[in-house]
C-alpha atoms as a PDB file:
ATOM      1  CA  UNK A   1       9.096 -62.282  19.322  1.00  0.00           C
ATOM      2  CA  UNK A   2      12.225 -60.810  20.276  1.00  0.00           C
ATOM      3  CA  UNK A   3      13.408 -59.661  17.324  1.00  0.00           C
ATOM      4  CA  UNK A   4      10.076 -57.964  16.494  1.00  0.00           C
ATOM      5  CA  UNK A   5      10.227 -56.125  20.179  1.00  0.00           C
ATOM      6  CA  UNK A   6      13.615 -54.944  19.009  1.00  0.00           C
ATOM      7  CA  UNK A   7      12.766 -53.973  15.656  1.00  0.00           C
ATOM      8  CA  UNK A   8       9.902 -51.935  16.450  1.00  0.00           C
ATOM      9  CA  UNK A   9      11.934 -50.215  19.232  1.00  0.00           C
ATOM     10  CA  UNK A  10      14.613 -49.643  17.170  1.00  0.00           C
ATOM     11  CA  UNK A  11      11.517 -47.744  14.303  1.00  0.00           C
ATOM     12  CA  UNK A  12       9.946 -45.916  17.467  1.00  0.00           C
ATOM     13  CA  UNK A  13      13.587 -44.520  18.132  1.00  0.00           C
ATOM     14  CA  UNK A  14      14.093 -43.740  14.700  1.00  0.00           C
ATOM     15  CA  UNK A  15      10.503 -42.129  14.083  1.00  0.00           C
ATOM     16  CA  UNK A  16      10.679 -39.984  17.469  1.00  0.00           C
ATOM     17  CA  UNK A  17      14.327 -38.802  16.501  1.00  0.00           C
ATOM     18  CA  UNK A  18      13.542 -37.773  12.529  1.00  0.00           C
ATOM     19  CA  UNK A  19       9.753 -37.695  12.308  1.00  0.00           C
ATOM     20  CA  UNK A  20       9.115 -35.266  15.694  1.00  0.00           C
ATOM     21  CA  UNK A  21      11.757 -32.441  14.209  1.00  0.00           C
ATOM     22  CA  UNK A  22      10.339 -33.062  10.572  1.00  0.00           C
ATOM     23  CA  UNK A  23       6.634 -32.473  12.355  1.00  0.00           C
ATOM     24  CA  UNK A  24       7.398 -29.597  14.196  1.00  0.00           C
ATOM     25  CA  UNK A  25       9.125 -27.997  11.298  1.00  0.00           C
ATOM     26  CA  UNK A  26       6.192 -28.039   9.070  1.00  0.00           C
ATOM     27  CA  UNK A  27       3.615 -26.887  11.699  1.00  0.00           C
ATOM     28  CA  UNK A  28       6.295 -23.754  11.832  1.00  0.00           C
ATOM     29  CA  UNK A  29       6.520 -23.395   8.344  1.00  0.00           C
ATOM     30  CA  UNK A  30       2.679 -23.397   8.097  1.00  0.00           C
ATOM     31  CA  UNK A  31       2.518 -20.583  10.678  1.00  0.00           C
ATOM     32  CA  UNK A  32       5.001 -18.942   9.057  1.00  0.00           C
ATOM     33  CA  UNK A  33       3.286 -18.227   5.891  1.00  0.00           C
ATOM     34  CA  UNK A  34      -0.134 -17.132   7.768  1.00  0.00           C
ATOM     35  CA  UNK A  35       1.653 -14.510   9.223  1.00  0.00           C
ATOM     36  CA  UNK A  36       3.197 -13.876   5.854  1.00  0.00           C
ATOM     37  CA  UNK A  37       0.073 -13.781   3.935  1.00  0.00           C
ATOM     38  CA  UNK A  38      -1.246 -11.643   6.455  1.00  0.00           C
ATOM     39  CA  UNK A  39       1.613  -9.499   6.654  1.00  0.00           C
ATOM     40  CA  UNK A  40       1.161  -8.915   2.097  1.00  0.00           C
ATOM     41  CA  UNK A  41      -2.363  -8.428   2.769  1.00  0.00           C
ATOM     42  CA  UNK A  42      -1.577  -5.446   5.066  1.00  0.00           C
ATOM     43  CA  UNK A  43       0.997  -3.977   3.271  1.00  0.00           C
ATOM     44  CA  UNK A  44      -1.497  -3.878   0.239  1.00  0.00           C
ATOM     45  CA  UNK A  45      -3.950  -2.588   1.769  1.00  0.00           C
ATOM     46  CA  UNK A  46      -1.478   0.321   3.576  1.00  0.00           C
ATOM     47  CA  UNK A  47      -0.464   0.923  -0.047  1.00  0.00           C
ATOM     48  CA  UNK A  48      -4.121   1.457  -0.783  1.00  0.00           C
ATOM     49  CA  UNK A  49      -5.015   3.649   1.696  1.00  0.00           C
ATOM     50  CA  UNK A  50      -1.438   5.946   0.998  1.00  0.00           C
ATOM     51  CA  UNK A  51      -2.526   6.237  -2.184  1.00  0.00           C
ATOM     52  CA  UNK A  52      -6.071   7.096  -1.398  1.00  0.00           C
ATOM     53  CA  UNK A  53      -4.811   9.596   1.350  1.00  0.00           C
ATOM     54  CA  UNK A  54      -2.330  11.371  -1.151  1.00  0.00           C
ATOM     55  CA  UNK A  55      -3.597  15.021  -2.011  1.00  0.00           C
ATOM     56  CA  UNK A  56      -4.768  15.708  -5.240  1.00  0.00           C
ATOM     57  CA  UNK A  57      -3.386  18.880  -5.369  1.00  0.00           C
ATOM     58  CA  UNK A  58       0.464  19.381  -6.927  1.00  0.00           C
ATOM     59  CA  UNK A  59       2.669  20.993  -4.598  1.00  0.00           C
ATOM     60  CA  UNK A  60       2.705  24.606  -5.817  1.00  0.00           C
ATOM     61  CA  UNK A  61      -1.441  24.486  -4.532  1.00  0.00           C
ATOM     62  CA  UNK A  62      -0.364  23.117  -1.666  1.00  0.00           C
ATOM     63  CA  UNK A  63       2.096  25.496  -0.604  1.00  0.00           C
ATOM     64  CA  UNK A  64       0.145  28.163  -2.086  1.00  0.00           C
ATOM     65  CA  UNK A  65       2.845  29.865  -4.554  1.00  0.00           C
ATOM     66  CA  UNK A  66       2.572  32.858  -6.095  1.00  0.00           C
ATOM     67  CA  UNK A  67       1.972  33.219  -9.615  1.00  0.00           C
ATOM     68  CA  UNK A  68       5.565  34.796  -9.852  1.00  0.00           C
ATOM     69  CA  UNK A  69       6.945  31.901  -7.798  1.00  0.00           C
ATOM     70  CA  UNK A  70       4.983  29.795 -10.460  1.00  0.00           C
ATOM     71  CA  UNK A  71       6.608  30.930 -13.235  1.00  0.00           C
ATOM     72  CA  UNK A  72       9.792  29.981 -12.380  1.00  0.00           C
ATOM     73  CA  UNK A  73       9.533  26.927 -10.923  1.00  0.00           C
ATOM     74  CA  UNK A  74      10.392  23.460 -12.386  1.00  0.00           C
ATOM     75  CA  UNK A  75       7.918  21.871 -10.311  1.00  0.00           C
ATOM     76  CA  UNK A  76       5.284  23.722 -12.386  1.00  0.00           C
ATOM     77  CA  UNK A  77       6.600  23.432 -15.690  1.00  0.00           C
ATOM     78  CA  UNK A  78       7.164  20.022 -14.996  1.00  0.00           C
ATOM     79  CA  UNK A  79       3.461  18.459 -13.678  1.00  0.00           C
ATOM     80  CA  UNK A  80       3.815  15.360 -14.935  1.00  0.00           C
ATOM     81  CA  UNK A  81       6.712  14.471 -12.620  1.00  0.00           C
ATOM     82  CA  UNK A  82       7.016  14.410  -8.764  1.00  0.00           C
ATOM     83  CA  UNK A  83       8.142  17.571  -7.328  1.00  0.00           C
ATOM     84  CA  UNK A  84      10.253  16.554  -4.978  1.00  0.00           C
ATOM     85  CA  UNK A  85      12.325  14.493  -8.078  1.00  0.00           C
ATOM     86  CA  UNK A  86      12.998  17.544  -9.678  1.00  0.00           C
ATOM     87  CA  UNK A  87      14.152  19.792  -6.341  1.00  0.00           C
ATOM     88  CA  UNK A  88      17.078  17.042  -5.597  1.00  0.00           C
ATOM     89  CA  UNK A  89      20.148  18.451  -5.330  1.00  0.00           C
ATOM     90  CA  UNK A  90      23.476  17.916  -7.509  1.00  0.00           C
ATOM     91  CA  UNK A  91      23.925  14.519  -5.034  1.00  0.00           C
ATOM     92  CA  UNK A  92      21.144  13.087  -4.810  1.00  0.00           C
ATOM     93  CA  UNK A  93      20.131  14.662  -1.714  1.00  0.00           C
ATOM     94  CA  UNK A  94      16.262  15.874  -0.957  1.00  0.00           C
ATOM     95  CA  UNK A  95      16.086  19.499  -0.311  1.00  0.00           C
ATOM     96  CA  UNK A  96      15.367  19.923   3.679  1.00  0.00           C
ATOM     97  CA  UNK A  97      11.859  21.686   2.208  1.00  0.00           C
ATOM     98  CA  UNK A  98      10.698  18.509   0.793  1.00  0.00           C
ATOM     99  CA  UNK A  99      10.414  16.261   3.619  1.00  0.00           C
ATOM    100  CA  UNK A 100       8.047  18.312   5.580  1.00  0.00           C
ATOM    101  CA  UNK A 101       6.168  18.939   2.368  1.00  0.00           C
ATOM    102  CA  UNK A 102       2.668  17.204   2.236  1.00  0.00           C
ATOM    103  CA  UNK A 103       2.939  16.145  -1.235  1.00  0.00           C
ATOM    104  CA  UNK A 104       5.682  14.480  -0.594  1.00  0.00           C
ATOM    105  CA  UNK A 105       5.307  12.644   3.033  1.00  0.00           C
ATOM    106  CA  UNK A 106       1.624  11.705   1.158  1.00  0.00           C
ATOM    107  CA  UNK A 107       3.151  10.182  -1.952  1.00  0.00           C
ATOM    108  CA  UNK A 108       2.525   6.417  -2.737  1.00  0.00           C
ATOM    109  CA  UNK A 109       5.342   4.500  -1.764  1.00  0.00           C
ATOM    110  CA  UNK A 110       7.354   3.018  -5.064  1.00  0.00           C
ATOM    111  CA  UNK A 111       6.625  -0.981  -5.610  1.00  0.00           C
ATOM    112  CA  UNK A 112       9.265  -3.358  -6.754  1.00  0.00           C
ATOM    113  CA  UNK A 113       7.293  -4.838  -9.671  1.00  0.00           C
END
């Protein structure tokens, strides 16, 4: 009878020092990816509604250009690609016009697919 006492202590010792941590571990993990899924689901759906939001009008409506400003400008002879792509500067750097623009702070954000 001893030896059972003793061997069942020493498994209640050994279960409440490994199987506790391993328990509380997976109830985090199991919260974790809730919020996780949750977190996907409302990135999505931002996505959707930036996209939804974005106006269909290209920039030079927007800003309401002049035919003569028209003419010259890349943006326009170039609809097929975002504006704000084509105003970049030697580096790399968005023109200061840009990122007030409405076309641009409306754009859908690039995914990483």
């Amino acid at each position: 009878m001893e030896n059972f006492d003793a061997l069942l202590a020493i498994l209640s010792g050994v279960l409440i020092r490994l199987g506790l941590p391993l328990a509380v571990t997976a109830v985090v993990i199991i919260v974790l990816r809730k919020f996780d899924n949750r977190w996907k689901a409302e990135a999505v759906e931002s996505m959707k509604n930036a996209q939804n939001s974005s106006p269909s009008k290209p920039c030079w409506e927007v800003n309401q250009c002049s035919p003569e400003q028209m003419k010259i400008c890349i943006a326009h002879q170039n609809p097929n690609s975002p504006c704000w792509q084509l105003f970049r500067t030697d580096q790399g750097v968005l023109k200061e016009k840009c990122l007030g623009c409405e076309v641009f702070r409306h754009a859908p954000l690039p995914t990483g697919d």
